[in-house]
N, C-alpha and C. Protein backbone atom coordinates (compact mmCIF):
# COMPACT_ATOMS: atom_id res chain seq x y z
N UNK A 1 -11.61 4.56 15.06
CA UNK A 1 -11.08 4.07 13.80
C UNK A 1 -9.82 4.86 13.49
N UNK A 2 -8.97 3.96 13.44
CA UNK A 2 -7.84 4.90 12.49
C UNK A 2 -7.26 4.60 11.28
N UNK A 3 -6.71 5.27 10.56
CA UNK A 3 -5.84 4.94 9.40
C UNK A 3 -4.15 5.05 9.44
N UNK A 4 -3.89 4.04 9.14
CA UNK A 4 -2.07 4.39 9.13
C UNK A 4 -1.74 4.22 7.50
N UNK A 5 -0.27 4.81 7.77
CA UNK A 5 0.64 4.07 6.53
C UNK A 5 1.32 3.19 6.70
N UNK A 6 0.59 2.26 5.62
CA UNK A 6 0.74 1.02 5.80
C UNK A 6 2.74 0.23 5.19
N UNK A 7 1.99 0.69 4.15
CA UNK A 7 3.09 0.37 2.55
C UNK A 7 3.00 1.66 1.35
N UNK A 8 4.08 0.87 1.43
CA UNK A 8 4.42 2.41 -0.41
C UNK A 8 4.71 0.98 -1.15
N UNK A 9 3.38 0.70 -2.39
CA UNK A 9 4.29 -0.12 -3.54
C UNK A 9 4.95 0.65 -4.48
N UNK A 10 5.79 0.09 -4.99
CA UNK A 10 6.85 0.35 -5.87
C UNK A 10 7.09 0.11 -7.17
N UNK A 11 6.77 0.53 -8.22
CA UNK A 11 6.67 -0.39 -9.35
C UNK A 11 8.34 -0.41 -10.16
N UNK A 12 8.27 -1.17 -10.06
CA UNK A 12 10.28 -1.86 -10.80
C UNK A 12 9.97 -2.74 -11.57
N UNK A 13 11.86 -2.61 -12.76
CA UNK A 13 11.83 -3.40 -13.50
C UNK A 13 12.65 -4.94 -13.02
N UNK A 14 13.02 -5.17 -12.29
CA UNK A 14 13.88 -6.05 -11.57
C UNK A 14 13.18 -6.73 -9.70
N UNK A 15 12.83 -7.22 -9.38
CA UNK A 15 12.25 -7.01 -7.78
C UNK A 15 13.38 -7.60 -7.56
N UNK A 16 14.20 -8.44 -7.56
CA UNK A 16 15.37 -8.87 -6.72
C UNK A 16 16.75 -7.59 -6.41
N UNK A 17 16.99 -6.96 -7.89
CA UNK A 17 17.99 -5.78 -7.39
C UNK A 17 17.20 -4.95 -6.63
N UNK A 18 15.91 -4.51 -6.77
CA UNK A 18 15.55 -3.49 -6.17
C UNK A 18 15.26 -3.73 -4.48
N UNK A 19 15.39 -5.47 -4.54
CA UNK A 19 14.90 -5.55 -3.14
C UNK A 19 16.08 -5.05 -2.19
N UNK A 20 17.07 -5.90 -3.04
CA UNK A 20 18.56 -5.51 -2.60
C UNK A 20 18.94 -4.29 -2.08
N UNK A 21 18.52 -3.54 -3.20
CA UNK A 21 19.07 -1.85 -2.45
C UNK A 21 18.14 -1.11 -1.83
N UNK A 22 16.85 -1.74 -1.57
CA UNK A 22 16.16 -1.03 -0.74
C UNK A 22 16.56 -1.86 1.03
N UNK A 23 16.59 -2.95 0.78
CA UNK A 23 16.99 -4.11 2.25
C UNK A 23 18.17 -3.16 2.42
N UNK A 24 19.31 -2.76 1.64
CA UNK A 24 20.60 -2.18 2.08
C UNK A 24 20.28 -0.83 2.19
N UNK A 25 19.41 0.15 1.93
CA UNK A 25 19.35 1.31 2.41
C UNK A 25 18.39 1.83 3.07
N UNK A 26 17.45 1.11 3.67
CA UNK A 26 16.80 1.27 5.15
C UNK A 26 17.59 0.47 5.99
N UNK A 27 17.81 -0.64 5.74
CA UNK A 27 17.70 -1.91 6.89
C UNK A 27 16.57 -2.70 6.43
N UNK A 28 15.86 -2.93 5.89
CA UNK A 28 14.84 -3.58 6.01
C UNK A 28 15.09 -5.23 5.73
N UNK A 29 14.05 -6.13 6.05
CA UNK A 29 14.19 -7.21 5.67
C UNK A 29 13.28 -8.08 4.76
N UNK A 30 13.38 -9.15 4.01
CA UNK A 30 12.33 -9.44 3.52
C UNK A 30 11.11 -10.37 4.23
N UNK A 31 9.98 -9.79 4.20
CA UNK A 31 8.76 -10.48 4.99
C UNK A 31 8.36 -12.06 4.55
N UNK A 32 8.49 -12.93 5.32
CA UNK A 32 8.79 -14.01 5.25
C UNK A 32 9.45 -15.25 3.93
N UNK A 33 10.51 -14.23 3.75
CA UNK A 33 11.25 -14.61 2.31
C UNK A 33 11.02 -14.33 1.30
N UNK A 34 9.96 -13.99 1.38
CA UNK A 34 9.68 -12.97 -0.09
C UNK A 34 10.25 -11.83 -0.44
N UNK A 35 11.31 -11.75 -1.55
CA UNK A 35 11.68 -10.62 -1.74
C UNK A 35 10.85 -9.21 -2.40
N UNK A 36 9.73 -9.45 -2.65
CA UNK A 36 9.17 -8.31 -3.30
C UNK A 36 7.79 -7.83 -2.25
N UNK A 37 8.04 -8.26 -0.86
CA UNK A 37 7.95 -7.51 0.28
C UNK A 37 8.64 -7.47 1.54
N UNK A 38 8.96 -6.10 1.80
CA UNK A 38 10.22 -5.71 2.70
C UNK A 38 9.72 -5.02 4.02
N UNK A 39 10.27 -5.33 5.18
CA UNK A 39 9.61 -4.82 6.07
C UNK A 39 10.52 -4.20 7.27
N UNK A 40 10.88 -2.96 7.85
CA UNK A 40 11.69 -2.56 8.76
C UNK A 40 12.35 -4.03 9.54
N UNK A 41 13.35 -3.97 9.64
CA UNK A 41 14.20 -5.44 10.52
C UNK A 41 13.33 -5.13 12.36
N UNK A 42 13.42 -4.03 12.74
CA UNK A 42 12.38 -3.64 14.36
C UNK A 42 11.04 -3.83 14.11
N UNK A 43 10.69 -3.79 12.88
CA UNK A 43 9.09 -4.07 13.02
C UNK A 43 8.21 -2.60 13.09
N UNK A 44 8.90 -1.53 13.09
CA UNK A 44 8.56 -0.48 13.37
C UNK A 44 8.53 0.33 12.04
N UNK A 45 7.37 1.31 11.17
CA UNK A 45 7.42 1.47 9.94
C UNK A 45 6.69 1.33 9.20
N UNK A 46 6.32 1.68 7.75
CA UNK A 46 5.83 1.43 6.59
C UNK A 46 6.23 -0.14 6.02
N UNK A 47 6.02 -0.57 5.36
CA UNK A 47 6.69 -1.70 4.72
C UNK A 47 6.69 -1.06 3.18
N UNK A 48 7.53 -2.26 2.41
CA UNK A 48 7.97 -1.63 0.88
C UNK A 48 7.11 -2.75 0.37
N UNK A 49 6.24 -2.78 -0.85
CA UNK A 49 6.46 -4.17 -1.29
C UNK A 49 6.78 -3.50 -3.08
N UNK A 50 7.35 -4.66 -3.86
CA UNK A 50 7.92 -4.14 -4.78
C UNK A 50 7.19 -4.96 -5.95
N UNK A 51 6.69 -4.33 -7.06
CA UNK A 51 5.79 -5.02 -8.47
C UNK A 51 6.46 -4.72 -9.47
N UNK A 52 6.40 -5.62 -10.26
CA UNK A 52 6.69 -4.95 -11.50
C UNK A 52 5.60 -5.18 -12.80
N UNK A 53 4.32 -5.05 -12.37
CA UNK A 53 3.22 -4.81 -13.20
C UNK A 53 2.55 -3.18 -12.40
N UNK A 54 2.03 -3.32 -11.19
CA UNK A 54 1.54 -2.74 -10.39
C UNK A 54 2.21 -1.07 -10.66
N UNK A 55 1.01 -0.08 -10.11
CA UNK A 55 1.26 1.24 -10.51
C UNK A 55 2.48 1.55 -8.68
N UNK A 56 3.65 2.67 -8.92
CA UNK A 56 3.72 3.38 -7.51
C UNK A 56 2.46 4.31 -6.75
N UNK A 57 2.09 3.48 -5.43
CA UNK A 57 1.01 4.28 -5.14
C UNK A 57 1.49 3.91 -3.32
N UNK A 58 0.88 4.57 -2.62
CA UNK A 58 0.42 4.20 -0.98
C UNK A 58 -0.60 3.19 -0.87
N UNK A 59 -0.13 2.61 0.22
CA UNK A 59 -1.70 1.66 0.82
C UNK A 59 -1.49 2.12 2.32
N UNK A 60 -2.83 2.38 2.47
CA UNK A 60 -3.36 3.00 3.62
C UNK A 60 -4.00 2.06 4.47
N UNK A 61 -3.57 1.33 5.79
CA UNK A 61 -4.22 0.36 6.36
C UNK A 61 -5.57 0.82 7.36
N UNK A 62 -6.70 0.19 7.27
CA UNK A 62 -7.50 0.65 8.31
C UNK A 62 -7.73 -0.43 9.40
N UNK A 63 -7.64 0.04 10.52
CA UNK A 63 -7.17 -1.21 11.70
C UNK A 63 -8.22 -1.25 12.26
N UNK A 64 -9.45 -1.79 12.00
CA UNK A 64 -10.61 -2.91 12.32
C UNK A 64 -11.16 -3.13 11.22
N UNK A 65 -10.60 -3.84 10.25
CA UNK A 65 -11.57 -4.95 9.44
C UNK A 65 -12.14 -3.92 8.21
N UNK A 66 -12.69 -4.94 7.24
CA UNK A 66 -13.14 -4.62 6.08
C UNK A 66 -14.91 -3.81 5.87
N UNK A 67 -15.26 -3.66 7.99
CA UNK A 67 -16.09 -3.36 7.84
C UNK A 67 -15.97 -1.41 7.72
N UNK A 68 -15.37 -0.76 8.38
CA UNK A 68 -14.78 -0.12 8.38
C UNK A 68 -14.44 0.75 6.98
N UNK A 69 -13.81 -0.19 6.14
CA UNK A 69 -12.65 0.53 4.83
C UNK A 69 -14.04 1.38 4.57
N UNK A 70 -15.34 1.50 4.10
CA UNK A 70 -16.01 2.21 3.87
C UNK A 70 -16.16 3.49 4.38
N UNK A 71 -16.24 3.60 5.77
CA UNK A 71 -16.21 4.54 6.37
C UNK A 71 -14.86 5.60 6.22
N UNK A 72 -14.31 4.60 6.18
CA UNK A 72 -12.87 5.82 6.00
C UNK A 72 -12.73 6.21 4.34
N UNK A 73 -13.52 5.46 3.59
CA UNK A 73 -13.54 6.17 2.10
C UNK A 73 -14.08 7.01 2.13
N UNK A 74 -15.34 7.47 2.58
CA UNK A 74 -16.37 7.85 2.47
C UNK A 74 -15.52 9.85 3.78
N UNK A 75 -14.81 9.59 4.20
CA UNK A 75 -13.83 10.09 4.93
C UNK A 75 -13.21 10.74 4.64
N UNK A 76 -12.39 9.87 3.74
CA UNK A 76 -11.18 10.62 2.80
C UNK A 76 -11.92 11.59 1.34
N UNK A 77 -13.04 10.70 0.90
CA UNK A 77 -13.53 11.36 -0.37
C UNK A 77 -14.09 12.70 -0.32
N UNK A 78 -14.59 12.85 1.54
CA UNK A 78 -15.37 14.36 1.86
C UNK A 78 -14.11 14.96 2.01
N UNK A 79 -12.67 14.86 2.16
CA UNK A 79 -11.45 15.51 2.46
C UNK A 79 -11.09 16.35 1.01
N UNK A 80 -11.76 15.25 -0.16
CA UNK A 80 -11.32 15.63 -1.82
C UNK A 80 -11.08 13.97 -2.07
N UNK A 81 -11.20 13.56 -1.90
CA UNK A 81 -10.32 11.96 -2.32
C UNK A 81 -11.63 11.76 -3.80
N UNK A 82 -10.99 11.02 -4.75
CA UNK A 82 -12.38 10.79 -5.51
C UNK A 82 -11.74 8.97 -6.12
N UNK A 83 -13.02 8.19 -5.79
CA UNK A 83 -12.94 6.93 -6.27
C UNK A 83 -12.56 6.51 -7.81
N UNK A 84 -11.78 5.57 -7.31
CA UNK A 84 -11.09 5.23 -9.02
C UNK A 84 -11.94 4.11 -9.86
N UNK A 85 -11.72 4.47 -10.83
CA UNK A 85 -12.65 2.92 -11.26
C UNK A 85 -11.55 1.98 -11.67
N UNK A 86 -11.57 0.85 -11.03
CA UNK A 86 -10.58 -0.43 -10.57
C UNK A 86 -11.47 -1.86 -11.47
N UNK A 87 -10.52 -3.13 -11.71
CA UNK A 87 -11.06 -3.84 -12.07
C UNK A 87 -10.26 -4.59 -10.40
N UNK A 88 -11.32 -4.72 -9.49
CA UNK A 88 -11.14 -5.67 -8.32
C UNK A 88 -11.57 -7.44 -8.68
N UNK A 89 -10.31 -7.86 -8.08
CA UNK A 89 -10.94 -9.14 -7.96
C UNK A 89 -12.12 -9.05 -6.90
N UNK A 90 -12.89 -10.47 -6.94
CA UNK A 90 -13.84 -11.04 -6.44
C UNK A 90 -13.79 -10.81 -4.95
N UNK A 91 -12.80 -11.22 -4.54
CA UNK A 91 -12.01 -10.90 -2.47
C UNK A 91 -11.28 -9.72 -2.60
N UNK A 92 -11.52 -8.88 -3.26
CA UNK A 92 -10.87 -7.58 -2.99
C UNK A 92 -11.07 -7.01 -1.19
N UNK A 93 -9.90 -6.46 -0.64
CA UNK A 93 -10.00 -5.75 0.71
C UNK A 93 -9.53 -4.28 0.52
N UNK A 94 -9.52 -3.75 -0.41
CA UNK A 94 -9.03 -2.86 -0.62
C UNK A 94 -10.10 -1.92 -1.47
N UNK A 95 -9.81 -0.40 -1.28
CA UNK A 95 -10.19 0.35 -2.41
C UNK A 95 -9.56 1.29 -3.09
N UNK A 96 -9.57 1.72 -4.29
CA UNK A 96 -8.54 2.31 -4.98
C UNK A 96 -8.98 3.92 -4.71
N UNK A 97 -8.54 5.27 -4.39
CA UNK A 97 -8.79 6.42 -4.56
C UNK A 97 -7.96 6.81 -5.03
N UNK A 98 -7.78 8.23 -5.61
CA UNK A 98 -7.10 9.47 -6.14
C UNK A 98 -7.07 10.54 -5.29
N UNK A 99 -6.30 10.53 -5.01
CA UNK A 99 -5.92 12.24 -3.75
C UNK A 99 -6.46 13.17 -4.93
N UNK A 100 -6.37 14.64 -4.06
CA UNK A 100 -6.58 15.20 -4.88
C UNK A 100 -5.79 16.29 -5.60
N UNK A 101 -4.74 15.43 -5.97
CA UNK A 101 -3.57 15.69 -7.04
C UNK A 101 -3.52 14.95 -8.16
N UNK A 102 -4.38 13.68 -8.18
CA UNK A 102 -4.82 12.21 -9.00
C UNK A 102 -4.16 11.11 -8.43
N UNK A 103 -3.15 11.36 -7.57
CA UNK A 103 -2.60 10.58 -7.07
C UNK A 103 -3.07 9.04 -6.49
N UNK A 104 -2.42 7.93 -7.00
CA UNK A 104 -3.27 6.80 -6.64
C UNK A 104 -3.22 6.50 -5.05
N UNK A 105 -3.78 5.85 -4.81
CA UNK A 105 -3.86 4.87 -3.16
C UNK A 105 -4.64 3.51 -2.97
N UNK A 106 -4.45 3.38 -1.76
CA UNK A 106 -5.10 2.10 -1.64
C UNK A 106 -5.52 2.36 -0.03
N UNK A 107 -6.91 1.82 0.40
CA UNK A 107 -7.77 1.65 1.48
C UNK A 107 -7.63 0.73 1.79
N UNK A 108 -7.14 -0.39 2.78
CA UNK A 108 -6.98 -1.78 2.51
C UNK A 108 -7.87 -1.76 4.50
N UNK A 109 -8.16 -3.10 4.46
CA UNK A 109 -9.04 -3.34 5.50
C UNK A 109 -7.42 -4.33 6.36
């Protein structure tokens, strides 16, 4: 099992300027036309995606499936990580933690 970095969201007041100067100061491009997710133009990288409700936090991808995201919570939380209390939708793939600085994240399957 591993974990990567996946994405850094971004929380802005604008997603079109911000897409702008983030596309112009990596390189990046927007992921299939959507400007309020950006993704290295090589494919190689984090991706950006950009909100403007949503908190700035990391999402942490775990690469086999949603069976998994548990295990790596359960992972991170013995590291210090401590679970957030989230209002998830219904199909949530994700889980919310706090580093242990309070810092938000995301577990995503």
């Amino acid at each position: 099992m591993s974990l990567t970095f996946g994405s850094v969201v971004l929380k802005v007041s604008d997603v079109s300027r911000a897409a702008e100067f983030w596309r112009s100061a990596l390189g990046y491009v927007s992921q299939d036309g959507a400007p309020a997710f950006l993704k290295p133009a090589t494919g190689d990288g984090p991706e950006i995606h950009l909100d403007d409700e949503d908190r700035t936090h990391l999402d942490l991808w775990v690469d086999r499936g949603s069976s998994h995201v548990e295990a790596e919570v359960g992972r991170l939380i013995a590291l210090g990580a401590k679970r957030v209390d989230w209002d998830y939708p219904s199909d949530a793939d994700f889980v919310v933690l706090a580093d242990t600085e309070g810092n938000l994240f995301c577990v995503i399957a």
